[in-house]
C-alpha atoms as a PDB file:
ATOM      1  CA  UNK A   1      28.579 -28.953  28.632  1.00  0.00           C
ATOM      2  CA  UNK A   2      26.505 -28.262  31.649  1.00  0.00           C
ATOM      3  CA  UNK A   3      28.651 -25.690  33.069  1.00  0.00           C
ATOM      4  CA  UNK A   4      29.367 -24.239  29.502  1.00  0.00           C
ATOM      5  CA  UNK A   5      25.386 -23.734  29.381  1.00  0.00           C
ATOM      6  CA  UNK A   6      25.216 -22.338  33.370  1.00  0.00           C
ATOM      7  CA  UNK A   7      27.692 -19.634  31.679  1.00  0.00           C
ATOM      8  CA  UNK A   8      24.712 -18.878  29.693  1.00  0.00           C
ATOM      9  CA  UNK A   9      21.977 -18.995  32.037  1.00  0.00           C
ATOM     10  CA  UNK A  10      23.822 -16.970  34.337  1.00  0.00           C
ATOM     11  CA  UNK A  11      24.872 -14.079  31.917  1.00  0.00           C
ATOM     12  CA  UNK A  12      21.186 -13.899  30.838  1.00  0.00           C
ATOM     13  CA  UNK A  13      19.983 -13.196  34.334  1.00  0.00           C
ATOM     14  CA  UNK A  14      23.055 -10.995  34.909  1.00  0.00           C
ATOM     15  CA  UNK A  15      21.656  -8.858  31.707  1.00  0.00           C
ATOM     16  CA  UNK A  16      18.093  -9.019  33.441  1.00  0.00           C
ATOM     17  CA  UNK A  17      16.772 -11.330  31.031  1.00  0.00           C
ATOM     18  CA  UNK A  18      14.554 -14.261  31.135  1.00  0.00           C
ATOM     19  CA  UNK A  19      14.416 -17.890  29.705  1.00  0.00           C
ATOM     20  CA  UNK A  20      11.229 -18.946  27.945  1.00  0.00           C
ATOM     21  CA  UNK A  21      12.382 -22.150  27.926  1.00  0.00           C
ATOM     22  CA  UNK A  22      15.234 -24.528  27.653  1.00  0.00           C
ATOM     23  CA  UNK A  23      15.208 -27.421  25.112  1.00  0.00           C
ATOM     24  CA  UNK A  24      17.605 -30.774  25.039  1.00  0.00           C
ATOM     25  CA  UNK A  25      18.999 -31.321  21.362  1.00  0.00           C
ATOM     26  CA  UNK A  26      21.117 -33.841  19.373  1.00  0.00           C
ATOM     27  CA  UNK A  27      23.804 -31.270  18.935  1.00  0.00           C
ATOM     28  CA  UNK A  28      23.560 -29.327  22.196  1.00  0.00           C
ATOM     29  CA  UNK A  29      21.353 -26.939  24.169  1.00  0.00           C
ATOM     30  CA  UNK A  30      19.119 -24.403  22.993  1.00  0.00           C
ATOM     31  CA  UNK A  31      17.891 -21.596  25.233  1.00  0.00           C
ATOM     32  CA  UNK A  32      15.250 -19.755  24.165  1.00  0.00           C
ATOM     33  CA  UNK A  33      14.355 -15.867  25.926  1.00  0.00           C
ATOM     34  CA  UNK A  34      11.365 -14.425  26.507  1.00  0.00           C
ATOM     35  CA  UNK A  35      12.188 -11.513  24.816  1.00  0.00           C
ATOM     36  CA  UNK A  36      14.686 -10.182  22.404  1.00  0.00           C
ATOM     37  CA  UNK A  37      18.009  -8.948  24.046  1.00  0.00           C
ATOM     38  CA  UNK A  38      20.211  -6.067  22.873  1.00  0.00           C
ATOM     39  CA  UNK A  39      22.864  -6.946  20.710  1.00  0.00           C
ATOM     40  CA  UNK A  40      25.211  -5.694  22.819  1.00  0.00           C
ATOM     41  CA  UNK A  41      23.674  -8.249  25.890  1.00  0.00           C
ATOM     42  CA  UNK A  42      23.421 -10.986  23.169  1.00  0.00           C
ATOM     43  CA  UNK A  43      27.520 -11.353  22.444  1.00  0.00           C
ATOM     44  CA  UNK A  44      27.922 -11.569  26.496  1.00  0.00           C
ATOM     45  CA  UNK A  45      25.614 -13.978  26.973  1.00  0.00           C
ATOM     46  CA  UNK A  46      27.076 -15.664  23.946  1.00  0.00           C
ATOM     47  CA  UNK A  47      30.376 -15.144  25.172  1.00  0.00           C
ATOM     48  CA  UNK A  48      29.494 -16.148  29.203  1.00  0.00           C
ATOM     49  CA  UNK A  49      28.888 -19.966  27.714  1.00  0.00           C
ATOM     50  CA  UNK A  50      32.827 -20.456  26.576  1.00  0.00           C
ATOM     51  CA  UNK A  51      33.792 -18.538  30.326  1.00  0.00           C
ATOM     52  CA  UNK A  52      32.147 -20.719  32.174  1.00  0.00           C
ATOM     53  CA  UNK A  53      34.175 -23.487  30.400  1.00  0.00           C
ATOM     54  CA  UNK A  54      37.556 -20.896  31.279  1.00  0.00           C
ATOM     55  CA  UNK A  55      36.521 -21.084  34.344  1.00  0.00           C
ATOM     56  CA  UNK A  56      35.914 -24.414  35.235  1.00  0.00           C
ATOM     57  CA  UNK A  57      39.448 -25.256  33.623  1.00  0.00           C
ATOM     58  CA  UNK A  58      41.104 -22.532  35.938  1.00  0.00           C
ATOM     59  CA  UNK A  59      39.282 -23.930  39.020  1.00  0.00           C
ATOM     60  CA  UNK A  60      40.417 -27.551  37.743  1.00  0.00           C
ATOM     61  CA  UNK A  61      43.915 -26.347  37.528  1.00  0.00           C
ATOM     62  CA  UNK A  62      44.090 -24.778  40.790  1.00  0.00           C
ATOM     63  CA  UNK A  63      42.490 -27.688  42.746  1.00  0.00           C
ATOM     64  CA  UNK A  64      45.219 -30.251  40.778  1.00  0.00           C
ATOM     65  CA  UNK A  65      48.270 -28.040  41.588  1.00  0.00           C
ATOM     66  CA  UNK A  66      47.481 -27.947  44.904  1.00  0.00           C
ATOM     67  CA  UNK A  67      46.219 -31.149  45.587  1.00  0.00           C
ATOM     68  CA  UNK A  68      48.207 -33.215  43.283  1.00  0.00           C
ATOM     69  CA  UNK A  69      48.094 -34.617  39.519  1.00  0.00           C
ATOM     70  CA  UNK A  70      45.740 -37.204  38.319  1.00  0.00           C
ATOM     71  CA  UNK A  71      45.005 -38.440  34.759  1.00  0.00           C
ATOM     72  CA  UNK A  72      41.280 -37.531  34.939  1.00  0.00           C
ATOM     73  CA  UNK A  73      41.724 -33.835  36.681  1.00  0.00           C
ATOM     74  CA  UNK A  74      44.271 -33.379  33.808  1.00  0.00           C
ATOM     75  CA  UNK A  75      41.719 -34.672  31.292  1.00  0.00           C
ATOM     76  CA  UNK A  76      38.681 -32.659  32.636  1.00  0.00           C
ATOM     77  CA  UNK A  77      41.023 -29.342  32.875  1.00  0.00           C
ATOM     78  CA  UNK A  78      42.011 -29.889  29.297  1.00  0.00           C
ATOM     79  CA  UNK A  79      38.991 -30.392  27.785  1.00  0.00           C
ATOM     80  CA  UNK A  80      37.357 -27.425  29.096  1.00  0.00           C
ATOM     81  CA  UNK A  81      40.008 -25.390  27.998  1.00  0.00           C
ATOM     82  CA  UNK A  82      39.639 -27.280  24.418  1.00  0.00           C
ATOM     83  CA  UNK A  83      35.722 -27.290  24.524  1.00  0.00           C
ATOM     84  CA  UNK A  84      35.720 -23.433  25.259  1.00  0.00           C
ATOM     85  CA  UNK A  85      38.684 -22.183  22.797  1.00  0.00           C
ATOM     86  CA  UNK A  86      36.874 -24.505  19.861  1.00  0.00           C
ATOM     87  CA  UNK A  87      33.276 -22.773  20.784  1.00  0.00           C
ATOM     88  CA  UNK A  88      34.631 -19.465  20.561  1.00  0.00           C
ATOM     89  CA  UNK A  89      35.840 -20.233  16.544  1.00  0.00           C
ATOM     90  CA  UNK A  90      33.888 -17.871  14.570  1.00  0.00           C
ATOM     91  CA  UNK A  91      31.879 -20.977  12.745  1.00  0.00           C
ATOM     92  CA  UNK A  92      28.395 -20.834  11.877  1.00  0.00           C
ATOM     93  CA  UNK A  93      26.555 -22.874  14.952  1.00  0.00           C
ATOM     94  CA  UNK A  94      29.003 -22.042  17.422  1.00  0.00           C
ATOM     95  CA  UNK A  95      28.963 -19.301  19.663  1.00  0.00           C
ATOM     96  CA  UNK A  96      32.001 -16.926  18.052  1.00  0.00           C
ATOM     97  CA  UNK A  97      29.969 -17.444  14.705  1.00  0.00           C
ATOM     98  CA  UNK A  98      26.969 -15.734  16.370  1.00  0.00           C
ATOM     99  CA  UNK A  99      29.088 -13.308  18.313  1.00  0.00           C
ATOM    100  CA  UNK A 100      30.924 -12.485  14.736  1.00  0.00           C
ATOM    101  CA  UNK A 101      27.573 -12.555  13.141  1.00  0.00           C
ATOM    102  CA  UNK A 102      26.032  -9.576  15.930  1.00  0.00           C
ATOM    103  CA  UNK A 103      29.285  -7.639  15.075  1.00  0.00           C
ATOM    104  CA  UNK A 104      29.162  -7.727  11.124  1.00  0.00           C
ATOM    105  CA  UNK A 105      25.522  -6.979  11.536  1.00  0.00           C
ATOM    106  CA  UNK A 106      26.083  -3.520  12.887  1.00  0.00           C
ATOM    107  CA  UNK A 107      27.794  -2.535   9.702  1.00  0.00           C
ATOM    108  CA  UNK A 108      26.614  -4.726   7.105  1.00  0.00           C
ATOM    109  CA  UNK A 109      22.540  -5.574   5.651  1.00  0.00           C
ATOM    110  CA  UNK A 110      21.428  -9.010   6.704  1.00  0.00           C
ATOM    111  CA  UNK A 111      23.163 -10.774   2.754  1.00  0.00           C
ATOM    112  CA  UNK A 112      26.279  -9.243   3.607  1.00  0.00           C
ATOM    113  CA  UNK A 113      26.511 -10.561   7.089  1.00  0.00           C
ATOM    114  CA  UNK A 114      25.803 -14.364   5.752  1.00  0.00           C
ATOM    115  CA  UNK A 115      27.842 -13.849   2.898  1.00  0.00           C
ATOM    116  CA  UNK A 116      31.350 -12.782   5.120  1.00  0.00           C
ATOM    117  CA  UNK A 117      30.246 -15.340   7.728  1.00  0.00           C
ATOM    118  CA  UNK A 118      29.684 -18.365   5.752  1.00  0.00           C
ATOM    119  CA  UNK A 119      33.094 -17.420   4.138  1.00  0.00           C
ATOM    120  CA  UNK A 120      35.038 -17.277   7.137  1.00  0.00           C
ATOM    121  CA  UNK A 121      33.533 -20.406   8.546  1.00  0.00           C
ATOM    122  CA  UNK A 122      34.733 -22.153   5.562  1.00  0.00           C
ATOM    123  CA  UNK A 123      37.895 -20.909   5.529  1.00  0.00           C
ATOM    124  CA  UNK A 124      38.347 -22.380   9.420  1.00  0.00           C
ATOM    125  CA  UNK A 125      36.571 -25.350   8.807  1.00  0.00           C
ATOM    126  CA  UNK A 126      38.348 -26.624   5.295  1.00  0.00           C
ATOM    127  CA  UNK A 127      42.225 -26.726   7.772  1.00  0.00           C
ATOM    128  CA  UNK A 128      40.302 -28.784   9.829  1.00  0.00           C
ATOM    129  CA  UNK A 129      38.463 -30.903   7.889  1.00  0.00           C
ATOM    130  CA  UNK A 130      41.952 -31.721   6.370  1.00  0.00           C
ATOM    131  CA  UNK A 131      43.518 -32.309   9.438  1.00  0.00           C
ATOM    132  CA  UNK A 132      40.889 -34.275  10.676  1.00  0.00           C
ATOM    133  CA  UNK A 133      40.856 -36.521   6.413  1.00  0.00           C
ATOM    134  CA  UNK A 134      44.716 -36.935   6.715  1.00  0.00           C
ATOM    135  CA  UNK A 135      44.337 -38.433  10.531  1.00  0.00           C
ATOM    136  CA  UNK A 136      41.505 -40.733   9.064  1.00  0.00           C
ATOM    137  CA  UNK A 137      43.703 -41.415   5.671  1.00  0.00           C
ATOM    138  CA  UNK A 138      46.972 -42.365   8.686  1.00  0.00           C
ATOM    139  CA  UNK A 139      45.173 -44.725   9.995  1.00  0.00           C
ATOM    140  CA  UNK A 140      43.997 -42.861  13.258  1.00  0.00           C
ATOM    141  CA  UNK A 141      40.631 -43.205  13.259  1.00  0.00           C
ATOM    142  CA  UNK A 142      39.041 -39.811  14.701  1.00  0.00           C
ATOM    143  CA  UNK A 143      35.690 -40.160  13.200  1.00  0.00           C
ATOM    144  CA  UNK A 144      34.358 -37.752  16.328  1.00  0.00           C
ATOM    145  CA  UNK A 145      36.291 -35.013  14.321  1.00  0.00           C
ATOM    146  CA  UNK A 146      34.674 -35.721  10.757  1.00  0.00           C
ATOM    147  CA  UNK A 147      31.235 -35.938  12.389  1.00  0.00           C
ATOM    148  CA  UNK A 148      32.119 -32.298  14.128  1.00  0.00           C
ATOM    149  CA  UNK A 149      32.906 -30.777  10.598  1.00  0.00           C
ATOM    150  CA  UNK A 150      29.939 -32.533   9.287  1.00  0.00           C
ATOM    151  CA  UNK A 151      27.991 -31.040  11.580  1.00  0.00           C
ATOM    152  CA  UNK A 152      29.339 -27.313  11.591  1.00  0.00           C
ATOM    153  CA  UNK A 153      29.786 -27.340   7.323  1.00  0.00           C
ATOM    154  CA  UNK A 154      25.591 -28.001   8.001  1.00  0.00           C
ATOM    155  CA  UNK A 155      25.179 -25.033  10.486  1.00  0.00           C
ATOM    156  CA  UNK A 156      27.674 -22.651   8.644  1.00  0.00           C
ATOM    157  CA  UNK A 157      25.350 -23.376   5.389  1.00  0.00           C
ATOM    158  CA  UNK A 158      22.004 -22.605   7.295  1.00  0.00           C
END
């Protein structure tokens, strides 16, 4: 997560923006600028979070192949890859829902936007909300994966 969020950071000083300020929440980070961006500057610094993820995985990769396989380098490299993909899902309170939402905006009024993004947040969400039933219905309990759909049906409706 922190190197997810120095994506961030960095991108917004790359775009010669600055951070108000930088609050700690139950369900992440939130980063708050002094001053409204360009939309244009908003989608890469939305975008910079799930690269620095990319990146980290990459550099993972690179350092295992050439100084050998172990369970946690494997693990670590994985899970960036995972974490970064998954944040780039067009979803309400992840960052490819706001990137999709600064991109619908330049066509469509502010009702519209909500409207087609709350729709196609619930049409990702319900496969994996099903997925993530029928592995709790199996008998493997992945309750992580409820409380993640919980959490994103909550942002995707707000």
């Amino acid at each position: 997560a922190a190197l997810h969020e120095a994506g961030h950071i960095a991108a917004i000083y790359a775009c010669g923006a600055a951070i108000d300020c930088v609050t700690l929440t139950p369900a992440g980070v939130d980063i708050r600028l002094r001053e409204e961006v360009e939309d244009r500057f908003a989608a890469v610094i939305l975008f910079c979070g799930p690269m620095g993820n990319m990146l980290s995985a990459f550099v993972a990769w690179l350092f295992l192949r050439e100084y050998g396989y172990s369970s946690d380098g494997l693990f670590f490299c994985i899970s960036s890859f995972v974490f970064a993909v998954f944040n780039l899902l067009p979803i309400g309170g992840l960052d490819g829902g706001s990137i999709l939402k600064i991109f619908l905006s330049r066509r469509k009024c502010p009702s519209e936007v909500l409207r087609i993004s709350r729709m196609i947040s619930f049409a990702i969400l319900l496969p994996i909300w099903i997925f993530a039933m029928c592995m709790l219905l199996g008998g493997k309990e992945n309750i992580s994966l409820i409380s993640v759909c919980i959490y994103l049906f909550f942002c995707a409706v707000w």
